[in-house]
Structures are given as structure tokens and as C-alpha cells.
Protein backbone atom coordinates (compact mmCIF):
# COMPACT_ATOMS: atom_id res chain seq x y z
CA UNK A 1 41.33 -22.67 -113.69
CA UNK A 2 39.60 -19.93 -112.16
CA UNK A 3 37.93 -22.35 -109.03
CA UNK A 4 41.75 -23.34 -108.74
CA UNK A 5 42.93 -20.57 -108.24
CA UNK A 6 40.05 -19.47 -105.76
CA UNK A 7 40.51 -22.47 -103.82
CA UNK A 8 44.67 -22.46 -103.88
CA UNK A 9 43.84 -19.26 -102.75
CA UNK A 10 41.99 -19.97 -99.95
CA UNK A 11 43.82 -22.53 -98.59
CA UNK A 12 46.75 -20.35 -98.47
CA UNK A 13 45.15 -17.81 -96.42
CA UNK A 14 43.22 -20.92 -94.17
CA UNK A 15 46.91 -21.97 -93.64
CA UNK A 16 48.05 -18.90 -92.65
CA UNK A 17 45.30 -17.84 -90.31
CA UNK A 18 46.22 -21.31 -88.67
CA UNK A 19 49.79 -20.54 -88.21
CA UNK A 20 49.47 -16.93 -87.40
CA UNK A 21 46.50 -18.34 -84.51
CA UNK A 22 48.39 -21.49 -83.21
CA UNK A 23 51.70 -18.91 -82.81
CA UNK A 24 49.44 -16.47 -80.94
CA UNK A 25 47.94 -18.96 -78.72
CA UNK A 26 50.89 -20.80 -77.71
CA UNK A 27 53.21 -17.36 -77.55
CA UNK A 28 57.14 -19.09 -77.95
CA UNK A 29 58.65 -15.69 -77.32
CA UNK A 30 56.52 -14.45 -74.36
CA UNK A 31 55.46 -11.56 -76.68
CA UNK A 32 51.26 -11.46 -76.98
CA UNK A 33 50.16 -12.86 -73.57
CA UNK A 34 46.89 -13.78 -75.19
CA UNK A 35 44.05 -14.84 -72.39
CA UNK A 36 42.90 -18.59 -72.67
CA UNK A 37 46.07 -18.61 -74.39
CA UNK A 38 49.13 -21.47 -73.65
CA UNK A 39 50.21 -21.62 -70.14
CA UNK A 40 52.98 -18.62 -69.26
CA UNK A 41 54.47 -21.39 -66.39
CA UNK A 42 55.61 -23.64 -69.38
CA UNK A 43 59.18 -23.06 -70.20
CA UNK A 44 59.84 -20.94 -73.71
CA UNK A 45 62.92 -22.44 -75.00
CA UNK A 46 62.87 -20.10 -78.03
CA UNK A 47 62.18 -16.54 -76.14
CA UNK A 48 65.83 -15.73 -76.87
CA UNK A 49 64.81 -15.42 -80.31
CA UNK A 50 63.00 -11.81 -79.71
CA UNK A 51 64.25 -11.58 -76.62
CA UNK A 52 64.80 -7.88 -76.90
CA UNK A 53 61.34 -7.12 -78.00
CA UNK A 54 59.64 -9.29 -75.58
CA UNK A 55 61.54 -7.36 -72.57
CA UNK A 56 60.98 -4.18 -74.20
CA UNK A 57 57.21 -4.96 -74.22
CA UNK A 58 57.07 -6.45 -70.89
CA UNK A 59 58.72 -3.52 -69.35
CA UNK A 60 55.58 -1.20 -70.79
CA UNK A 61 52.66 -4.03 -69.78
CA UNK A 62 54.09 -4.51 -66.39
CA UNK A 63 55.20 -1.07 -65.14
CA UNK A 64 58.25 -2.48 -62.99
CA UNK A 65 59.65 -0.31 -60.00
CA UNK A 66 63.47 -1.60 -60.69
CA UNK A 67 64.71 -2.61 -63.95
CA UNK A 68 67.94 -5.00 -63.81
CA UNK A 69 69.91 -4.52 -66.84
CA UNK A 70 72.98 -5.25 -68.63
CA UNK A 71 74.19 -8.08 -70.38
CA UNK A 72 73.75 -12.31 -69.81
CA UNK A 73 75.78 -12.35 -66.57
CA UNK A 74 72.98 -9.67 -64.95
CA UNK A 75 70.28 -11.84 -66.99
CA UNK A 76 71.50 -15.24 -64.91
CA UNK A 77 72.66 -14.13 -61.60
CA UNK A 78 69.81 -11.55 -60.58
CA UNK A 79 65.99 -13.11 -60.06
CA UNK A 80 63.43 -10.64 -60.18
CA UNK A 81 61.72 -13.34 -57.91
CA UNK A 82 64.12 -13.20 -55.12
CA UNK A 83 62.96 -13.18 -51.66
CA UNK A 84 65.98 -10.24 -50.94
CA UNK A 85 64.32 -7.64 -53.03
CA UNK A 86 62.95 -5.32 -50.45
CA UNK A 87 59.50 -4.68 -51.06
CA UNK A 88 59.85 -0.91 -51.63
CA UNK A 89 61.82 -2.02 -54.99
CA UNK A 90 59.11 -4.37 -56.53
CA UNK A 91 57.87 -5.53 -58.92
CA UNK A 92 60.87 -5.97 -60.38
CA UNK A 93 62.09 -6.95 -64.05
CA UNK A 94 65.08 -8.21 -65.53
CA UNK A 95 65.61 -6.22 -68.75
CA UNK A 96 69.58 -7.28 -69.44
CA UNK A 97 69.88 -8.33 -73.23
CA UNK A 98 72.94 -10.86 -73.66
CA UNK A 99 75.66 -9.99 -75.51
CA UNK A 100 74.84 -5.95 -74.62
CA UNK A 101 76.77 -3.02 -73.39
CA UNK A 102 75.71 -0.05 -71.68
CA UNK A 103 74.28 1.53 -74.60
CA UNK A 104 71.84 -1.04 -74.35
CA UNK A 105 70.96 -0.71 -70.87
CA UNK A 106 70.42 3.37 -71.65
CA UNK A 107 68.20 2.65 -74.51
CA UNK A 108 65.95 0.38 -71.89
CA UNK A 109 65.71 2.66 -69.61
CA UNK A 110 64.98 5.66 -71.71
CA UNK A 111 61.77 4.00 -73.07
CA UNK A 112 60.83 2.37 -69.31
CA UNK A 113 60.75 6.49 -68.37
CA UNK A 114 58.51 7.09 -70.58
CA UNK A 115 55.68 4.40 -69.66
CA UNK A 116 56.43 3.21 -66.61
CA UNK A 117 57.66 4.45 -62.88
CA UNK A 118 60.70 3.26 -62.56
CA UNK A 119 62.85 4.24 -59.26
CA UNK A 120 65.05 1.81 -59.17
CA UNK A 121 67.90 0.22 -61.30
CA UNK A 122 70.47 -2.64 -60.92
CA UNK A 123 72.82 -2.09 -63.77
CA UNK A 124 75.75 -4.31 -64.37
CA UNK A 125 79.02 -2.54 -66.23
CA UNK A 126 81.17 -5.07 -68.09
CA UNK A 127 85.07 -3.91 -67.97
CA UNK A 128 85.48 -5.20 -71.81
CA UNK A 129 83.03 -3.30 -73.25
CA UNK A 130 84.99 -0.30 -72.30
CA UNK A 131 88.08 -1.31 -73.64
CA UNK A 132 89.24 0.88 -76.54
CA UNK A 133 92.16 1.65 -78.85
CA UNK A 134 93.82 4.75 -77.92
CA UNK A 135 94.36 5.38 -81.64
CA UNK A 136 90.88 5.24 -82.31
CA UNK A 137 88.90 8.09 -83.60
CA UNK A 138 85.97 8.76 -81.40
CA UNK A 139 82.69 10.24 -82.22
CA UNK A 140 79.99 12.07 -80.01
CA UNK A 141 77.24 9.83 -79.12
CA UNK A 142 73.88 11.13 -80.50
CA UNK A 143 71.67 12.59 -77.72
CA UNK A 144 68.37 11.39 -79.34
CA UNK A 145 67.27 8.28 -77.74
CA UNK A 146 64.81 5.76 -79.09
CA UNK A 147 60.94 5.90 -78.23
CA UNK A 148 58.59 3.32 -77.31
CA UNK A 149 57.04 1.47 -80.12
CA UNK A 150 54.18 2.92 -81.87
CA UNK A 151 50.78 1.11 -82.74
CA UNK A 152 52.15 1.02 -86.67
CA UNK A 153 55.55 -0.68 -85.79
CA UNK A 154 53.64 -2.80 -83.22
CA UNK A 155 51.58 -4.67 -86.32
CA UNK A 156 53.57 -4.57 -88.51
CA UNK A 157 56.26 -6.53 -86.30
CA UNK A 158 53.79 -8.76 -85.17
CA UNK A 159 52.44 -9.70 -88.02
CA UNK A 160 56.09 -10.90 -89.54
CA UNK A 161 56.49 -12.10 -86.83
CA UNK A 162 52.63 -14.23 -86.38
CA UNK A 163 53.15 -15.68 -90.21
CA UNK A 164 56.58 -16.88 -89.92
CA UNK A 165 57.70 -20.06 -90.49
CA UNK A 166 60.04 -19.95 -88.38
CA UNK A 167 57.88 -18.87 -85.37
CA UNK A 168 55.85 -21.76 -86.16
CA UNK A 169 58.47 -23.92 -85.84
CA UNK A 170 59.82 -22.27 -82.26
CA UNK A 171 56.24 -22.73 -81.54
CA UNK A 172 56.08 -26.50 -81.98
CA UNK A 173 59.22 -26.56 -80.17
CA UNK A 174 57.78 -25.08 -77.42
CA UNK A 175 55.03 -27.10 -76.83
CA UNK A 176 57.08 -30.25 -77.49
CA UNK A 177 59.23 -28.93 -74.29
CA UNK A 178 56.35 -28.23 -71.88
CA UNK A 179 57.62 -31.53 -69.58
CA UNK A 180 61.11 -30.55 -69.93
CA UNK A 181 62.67 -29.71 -67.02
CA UNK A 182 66.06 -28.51 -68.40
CA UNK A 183 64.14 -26.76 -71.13
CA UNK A 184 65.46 -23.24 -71.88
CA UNK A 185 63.18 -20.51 -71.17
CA UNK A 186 63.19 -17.07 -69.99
CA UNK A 187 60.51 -16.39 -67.26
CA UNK A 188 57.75 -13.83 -67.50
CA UNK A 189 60.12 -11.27 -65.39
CA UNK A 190 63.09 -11.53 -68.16
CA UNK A 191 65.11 -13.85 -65.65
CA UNK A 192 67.46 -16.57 -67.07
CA UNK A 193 67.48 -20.26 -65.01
CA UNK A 194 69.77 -21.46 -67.37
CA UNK A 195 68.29 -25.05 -66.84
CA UNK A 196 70.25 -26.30 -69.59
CA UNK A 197 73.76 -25.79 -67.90
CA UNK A 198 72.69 -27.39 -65.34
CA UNK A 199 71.82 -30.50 -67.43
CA UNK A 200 74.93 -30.01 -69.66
CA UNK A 201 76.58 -29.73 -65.50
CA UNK A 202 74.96 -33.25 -64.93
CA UNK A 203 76.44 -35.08 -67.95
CA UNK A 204 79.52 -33.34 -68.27
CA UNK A 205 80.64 -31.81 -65.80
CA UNK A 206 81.81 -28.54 -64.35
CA UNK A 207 85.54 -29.04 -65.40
CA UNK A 208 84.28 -29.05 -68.80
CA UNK A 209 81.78 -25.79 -68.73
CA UNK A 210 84.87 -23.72 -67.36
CA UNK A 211 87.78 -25.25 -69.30
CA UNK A 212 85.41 -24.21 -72.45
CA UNK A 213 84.73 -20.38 -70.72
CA UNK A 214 88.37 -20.52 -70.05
CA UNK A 215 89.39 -21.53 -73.60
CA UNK A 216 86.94 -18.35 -75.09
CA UNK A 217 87.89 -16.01 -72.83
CA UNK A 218 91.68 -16.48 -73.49
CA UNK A 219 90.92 -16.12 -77.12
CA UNK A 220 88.93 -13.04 -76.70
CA UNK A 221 91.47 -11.31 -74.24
CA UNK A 222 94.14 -12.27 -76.27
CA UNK A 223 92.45 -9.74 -79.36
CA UNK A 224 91.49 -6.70 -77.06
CA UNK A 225 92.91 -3.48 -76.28
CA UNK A 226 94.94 -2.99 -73.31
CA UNK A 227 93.67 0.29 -72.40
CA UNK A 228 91.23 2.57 -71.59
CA UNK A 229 89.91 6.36 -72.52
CA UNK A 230 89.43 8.41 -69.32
CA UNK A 231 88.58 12.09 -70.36
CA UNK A 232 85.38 12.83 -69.63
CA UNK A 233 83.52 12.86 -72.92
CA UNK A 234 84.58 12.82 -76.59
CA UNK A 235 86.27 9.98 -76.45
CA UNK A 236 84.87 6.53 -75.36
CA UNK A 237 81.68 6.17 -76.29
CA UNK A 238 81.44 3.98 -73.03
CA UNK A 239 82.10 7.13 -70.67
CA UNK A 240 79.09 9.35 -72.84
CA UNK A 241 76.73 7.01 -72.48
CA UNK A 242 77.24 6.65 -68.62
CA UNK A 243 76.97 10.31 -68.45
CA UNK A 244 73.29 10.04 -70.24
CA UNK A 245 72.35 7.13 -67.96
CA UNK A 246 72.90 9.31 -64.76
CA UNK A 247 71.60 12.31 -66.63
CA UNK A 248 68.45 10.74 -66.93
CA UNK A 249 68.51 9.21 -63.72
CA UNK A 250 68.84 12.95 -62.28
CA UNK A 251 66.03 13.51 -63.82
CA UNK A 252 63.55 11.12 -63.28
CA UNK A 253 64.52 10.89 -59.14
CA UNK A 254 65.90 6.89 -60.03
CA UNK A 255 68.25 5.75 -57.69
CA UNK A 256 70.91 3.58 -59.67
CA UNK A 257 73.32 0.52 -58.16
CA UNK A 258 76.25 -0.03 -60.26
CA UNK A 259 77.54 -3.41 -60.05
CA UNK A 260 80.80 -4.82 -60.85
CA UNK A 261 80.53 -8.39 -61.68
CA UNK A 262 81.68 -11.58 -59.28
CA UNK A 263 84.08 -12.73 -61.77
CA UNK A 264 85.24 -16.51 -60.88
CA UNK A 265 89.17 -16.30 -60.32
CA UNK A 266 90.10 -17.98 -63.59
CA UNK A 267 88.87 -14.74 -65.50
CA UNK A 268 91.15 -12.64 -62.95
CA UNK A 269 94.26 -14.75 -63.88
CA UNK A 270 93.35 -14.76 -67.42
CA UNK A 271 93.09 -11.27 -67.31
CA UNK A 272 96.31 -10.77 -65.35
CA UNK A 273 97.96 -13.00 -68.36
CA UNK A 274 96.99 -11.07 -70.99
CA UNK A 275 98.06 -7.79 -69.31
CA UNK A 276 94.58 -6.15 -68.46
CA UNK A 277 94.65 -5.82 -64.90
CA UNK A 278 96.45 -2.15 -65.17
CA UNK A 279 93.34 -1.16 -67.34
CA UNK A 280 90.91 -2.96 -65.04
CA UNK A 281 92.21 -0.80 -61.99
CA UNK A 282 92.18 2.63 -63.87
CA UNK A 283 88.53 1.81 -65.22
CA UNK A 284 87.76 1.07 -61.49
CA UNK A 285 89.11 4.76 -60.43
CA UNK A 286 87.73 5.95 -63.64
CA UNK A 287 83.61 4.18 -62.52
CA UNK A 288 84.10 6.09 -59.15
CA UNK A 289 84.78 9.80 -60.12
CA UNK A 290 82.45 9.84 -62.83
CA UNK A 291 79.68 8.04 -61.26
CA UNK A 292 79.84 10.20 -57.72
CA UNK A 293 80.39 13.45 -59.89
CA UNK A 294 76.97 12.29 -61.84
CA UNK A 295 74.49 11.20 -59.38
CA UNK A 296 72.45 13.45 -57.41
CA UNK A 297 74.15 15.41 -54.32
CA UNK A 298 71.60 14.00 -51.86
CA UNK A 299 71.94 10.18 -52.76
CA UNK A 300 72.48 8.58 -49.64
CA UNK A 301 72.92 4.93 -50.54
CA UNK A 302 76.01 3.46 -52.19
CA UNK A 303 76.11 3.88 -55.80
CA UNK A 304 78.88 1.35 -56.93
CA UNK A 305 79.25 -1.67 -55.40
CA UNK A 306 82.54 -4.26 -56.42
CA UNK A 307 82.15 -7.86 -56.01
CA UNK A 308 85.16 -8.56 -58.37
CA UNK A 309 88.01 -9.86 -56.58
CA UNK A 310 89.27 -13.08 -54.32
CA UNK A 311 86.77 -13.40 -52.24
CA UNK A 312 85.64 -16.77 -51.10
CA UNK A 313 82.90 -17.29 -54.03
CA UNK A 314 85.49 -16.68 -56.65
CA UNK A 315 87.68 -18.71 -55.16
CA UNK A 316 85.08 -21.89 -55.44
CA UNK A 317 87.35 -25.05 -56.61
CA UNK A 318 86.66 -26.22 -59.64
CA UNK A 319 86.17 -30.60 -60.11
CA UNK A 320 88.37 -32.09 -62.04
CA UNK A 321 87.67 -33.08 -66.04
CA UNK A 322 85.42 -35.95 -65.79
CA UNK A 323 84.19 -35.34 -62.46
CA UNK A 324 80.17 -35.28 -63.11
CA UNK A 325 79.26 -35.03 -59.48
CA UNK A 326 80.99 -32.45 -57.44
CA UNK A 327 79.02 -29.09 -58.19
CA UNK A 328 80.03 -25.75 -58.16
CA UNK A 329 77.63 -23.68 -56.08
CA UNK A 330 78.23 -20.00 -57.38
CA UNK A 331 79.07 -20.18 -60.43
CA UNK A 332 77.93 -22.10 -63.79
CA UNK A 333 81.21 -20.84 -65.21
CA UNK A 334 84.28 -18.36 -64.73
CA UNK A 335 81.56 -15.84 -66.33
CA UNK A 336 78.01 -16.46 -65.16
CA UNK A 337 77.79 -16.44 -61.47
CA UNK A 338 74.22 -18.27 -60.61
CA UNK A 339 71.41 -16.51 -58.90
CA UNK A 340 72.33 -17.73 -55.01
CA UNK A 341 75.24 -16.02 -55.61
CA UNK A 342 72.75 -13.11 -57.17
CA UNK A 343 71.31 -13.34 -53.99
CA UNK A 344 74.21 -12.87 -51.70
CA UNK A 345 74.86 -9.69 -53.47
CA UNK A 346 71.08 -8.35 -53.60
CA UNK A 347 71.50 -8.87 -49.84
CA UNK A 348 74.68 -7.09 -49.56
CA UNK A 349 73.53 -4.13 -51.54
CA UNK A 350 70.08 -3.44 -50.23
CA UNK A 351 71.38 -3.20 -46.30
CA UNK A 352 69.93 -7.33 -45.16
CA UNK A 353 73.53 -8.34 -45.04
CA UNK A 354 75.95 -6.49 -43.04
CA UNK A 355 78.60 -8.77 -42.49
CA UNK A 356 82.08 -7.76 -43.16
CA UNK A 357 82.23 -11.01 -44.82
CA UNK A 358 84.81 -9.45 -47.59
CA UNK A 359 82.23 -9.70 -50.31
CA UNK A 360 81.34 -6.65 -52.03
CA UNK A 361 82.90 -3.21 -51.66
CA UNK A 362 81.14 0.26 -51.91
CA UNK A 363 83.57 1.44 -54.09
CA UNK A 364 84.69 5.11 -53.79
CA UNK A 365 87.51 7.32 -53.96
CA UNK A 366 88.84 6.95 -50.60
CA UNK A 367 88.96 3.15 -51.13
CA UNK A 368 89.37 1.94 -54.36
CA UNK A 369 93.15 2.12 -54.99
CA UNK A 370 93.52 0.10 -52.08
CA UNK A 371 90.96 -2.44 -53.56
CA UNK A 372 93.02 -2.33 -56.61
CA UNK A 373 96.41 -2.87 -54.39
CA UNK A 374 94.49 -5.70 -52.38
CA UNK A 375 93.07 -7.30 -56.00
CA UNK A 376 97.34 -7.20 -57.03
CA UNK A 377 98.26 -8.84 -53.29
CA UNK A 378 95.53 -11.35 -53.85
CA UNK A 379 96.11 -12.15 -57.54
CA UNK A 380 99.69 -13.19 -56.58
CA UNK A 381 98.78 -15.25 -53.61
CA UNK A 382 96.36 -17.32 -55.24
CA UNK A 383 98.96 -18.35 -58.02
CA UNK A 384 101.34 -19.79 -55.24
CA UNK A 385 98.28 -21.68 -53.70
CA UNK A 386 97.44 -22.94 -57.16
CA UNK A 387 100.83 -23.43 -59.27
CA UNK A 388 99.01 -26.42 -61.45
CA UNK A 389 96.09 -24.02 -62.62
CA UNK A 390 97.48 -21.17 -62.86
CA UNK A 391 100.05 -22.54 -65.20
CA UNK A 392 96.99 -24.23 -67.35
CA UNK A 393 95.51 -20.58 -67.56
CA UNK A 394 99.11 -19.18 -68.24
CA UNK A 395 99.42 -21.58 -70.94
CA UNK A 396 95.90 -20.98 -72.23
CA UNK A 397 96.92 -17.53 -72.55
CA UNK A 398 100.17 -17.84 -74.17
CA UNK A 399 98.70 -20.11 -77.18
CA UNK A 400 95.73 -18.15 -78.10
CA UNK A 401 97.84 -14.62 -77.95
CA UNK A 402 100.16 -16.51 -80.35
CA UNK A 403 97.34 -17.75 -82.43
CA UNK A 404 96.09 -14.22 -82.36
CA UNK A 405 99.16 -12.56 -83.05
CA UNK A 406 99.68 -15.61 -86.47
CA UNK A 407 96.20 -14.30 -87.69
């Protein structure tokens, strides 16, 4: 019984060295970066898994000069690789975590100032996340932020993580997908392809990706608040944390580029239909006096930059259910804009594009009510020019608020 044991025993442990060293070598979650180890140009279909702690370490191995963050439509559109990232602002890493806020993108960047030299940041701001009940109690935001991770954390996460059954199976996965060219994966710079919408594109169709965006996003919009908390702190927790981003900013001599998100114009009209457009102007006017009140006096480049509205990207047509050939260039979805159109707006920020093509807006206080007022003009225009969708959108509106209102 004894040699039983002994030898039950060691085959347990021989079988878990194995797992623990085959999960090492082949890395599924781009966390270890062992040498000798499986190829980092194979696709990791199961990074999302971790895919906080695998940006959080990459941003402290790597040392980037700008840090992109925010949540998947920042992940998708921007490409650290992009040829229209001046070279002053590289290397450059795409830190966004989908499904974030800005609390998020603060945390990142507080532990990125402590290890790294960061001087640059892209940061997206998403208009929901900001939405809040006016009858809502609001608490202070702690000012403690959270530090890097220390050796004891680092085992002891790794090694959960090393043994796991699951990783073992993410790592089979991943080496089963090393010829797939619509595999999922997340590169080594925390960008998003998104290869597998552009299979799902290929087989189904773009019709279908947006009427299902459409469908959610009516549902969701149909739930949220209509308004927004403007004082300047003690209420939204939004509005604090924004003041500790450009605190910190201050502080560390990091210039920062607000961006407002290239929203396709089915998510306009769904937001006009469910009666958020008056809160999407006001946090708008809201972004600009807090953000020019909080950066430094001497910033000379534009710090908020709109690429929300009618422009000629977001008006892209969209093919018809069924159609499985006509592609939509800029967009994968109402939400997710792709990274051409990631690059059109890296351009227009950084100074290569100067064009007064109509697409993107330094946003400030002597121009953005009449943004808002041209957003309004434009909003009604493009419902005359497209009765048959915009009553589809109306209608998609109307049955999830009622739906919403039942439950």
C-alpha cells in the first residue's frame, strides 16, 4: 500500500510538472514569454482569458512611451503597429480592457507610472459609463490607487494559473489554432484584429453583425439613465476619477488625447430614440470644462478630440440581410469601428492629416455647442434620407423600452 501510494504520488506530481511545463512553453495568455518557448507570431485565441494581467505585465516588461486605453472599441480600432504613430510616441501599447470604464484606464496608468516612462496616452471615454441616476447616492472615490504586483502575488498567480486545468485546455486550444487564420488572438502590443468578425463577416454577413449590435444596444439604452451628474466632484464617480487621471498626468509631464468614439449612425439614432442625446450634449460641454480646467496651462496640443457625429465614416451603408459580399470598410459594427478607421483618426490627431475633411473636432468651449447643434441638424437629416432604417431602429427602440418597462 505504501509503494502505491509513493507511486500515485508521483505520478501526480509527474503530471503536474507536465501541465504546469507544456502551459509555460506554449504561453495561451501571452503571460510568461518563456525563451525557446512557443512562437509569440501564433495567434492566442484564449489571451482574453487573463487579458488584464497579461497587459498589466506587458506594460512593466516593455516600458511603452503611449499607453492606449479604455474599453474594446479602443482595443479594436487603435494598432499599436500603425505606421501613423509618430515616432516620438513609440513603442506603443494597447492597454484597453473590454468591458472597462475609466476607472480602469486610471488604475493602468497609475501602475505604468510607476515602472515605466510613459508620456503619452490615447484614452477613449465611453458616454454610458457616465450615465447616472440623479437619485443616486454618491460616494468619494478612494484616492489610494493599486501598485504593481509584487514577487509574492506574482507566484502565487502563476502558479494557479501554470496547474490549471483549464489553462491546459486554452493551451491545447492554442496550439490546435496555430494555422488559423481567423483565430482570435490578441497581439504582443494588447491590439485586437478581431479576425473572427471578419470570418463571422464572410459567412454571414454585415447586415447580420449590426442588426445583432443594433438589437443589444436598443436593449441596453432602453434600461439606462437619461442623465448625467455635472458638479465637479462628489457626485459621479465618473467626473472623480477624470480628475485623478489628469492629476496624475500633471504630475508625471504625460500629455493625454481624449477621444470620443466614431460611433456608426445607427447608435446615434438609437440613442436619439431612447432620449439620450440631451445627456450626450451636456456630457460633451461637461468633457471640455473639466478636461481644459485639469490639464497643464502650457499644453499646446488638443486635448479632446470628437469623432462622434455624421460624418462620412458613420454614415457607411450597411448591405442588406443576406448580403455576404458587400463589406463595410470602417466599421465591424455600429460599435467597433476597425483599425483603418483607427488610423484615420491617429492621423487626424497627431497633425499628418490636416484636411478639413469634417472628421474629428478639437472639441472646446468655443465650439462644442455648435457641434452639439450641428450633431441635432444632422441627426434629423439623415432620418429623411433614410425613412426605411430609421423606422427599423425606431421600432427596435420602441419594443425593447416596452420589454424593459414589462420587466
Amino acid at each position: 500500500m505504501t509503494r502505491f501510494l509513493a507511486l500515485s504520488a508521483a505520478a501526480f506530481a509527474g503530471f503536474l510538472l507536465f501541465v504546469a511545463g507544456f502551459n509555460l512553453w506554449v504561453d495561451p495568455y501571452r503571460t510568461w514569454h518563456l525563451n525557446g518557448g512557443y512562437s509569440e507570431a501564433n495567434p492566442r485565441p484564449r489571451a482574453i482569458q487573463h487579458v488584464a494581467l497579461f497587459k498589466q505585465r506587458a506594460v512593466a516588461m516593455l516600458h511603452p512611451v503611449t499607453l492606449v486605453l479604455g474599453n474594446s472599441r479602443a482595443e479594436i480600432g487603435f494598432d499599436p503597429d500603425s505606421a501613423y504613430w509618430p515616432q516620438r510616441v513609440r513603442p506603443v501599447f494597447n492597454a484597453a480592457i473590454p468591458g472597462s470604464g475609466i476607472e480602469t484606464a486610471l488604475h493602468a496608468f497609475a501602475r505604468a507610472s510607476e515602472t515605466g516612462q510613459v508620456r503619452q496616452l490615447v484614452v477613449g471615454l465611453e458616454f454610458l459609463d457616465f450615465l447616472v441616476d440623479p437619485s443616486a447616492t454618491m460616494q468619494a472615490v478612494p484616492q489610494t490607487l493599486p501598485s504593481v504586483e509584487s514577487d509574492t502575488g506574482r507566484l502565487i498567480t502563476d502558479t494557479s494559473i501554470l496547474l490549471s486545468l483549464d489553462t491546459l485546455f486554452d493551451s491545447v486550444i492554442t496550439v490546435l489554432a496555430r494555422h488559423d487564420r481567423y483565430s482570435a488572438d490578441i497581439t504582443s502590443y494588447g491590439f485586437n484584429p478581431l479576425r473572427e468578425y471578419e470570418f463571422s463577416a464572410m459567412h454571414e454577413g454585415y447586415g447580420k453583425l449590426f442588426l445583432q449590435r443594433d438589437t443589444e444596444n436598443a436593449r441596453a439604452y432602453a434600461k439606462l439613465p437619461k442623465a448625467i451628474l455635472v458638479e465637479r466632484s462628489g457626485t459621479s464617480k465618473e467626473w472623480q476619477i477624470l480628475d485623478q487621471l489628469l492629476a496624475i498626468a500633471r504630475r508625471n509631464d504625460t500629455d493625454i488625447k481624449f477621444v470620443i468614439y466614431p460611433y456608426h449612425a445607427h447608435i446615434l439614432q438609437l440613442l436619439k430614440n431612447a432620449h439620450l442625446v440631451p445627456a450626450f450634449e451636456a456630457w460633451k460641454r461637461r468633457l471640455v470644462e473639466v478636461i481644459q480646467s485639469g490639464r497643464a496651462p502650457s499644453t499646446p496640443q488638443c486635448s479632446l478630440w470628437d469623432f462622434s457625429g455624421y460624418h462620412m465614416f458613420a454614415r457607411e451603408p450597411v448591405p442588406a440581410l443576406g448580403d455576404t459580399k458587400s463589406v463595410v470598410e470602417s466599421y465591424w459594427e455600429a460599435g467597433h469601428f476597425k483599425r483603418q478607421l483607427g488610423d484615420r483618426m491617429l492621423a487626424r490627431m497627431f497633425g499628418i492629416d490636416t484636411t478639413a475633411s469634417g472628421f474629428g473636432t478639437c472639441l472646446t468651449a468655443a465650439n462644442v455647442d455648435d457641434t452639439n447643434a450641428k450633431l441635432e441638424r444632422d441627426q434629423d437629416r439623415y432620418a429623411v434620407e433614410n425613412p426605411e432604417l430609421s423606422a427599423e431602429l425606431a421600432r427596435l427602440a420602441l419594443v425593447r423600452t416596452i420589454r424593459s418597462e414589462r420587466n
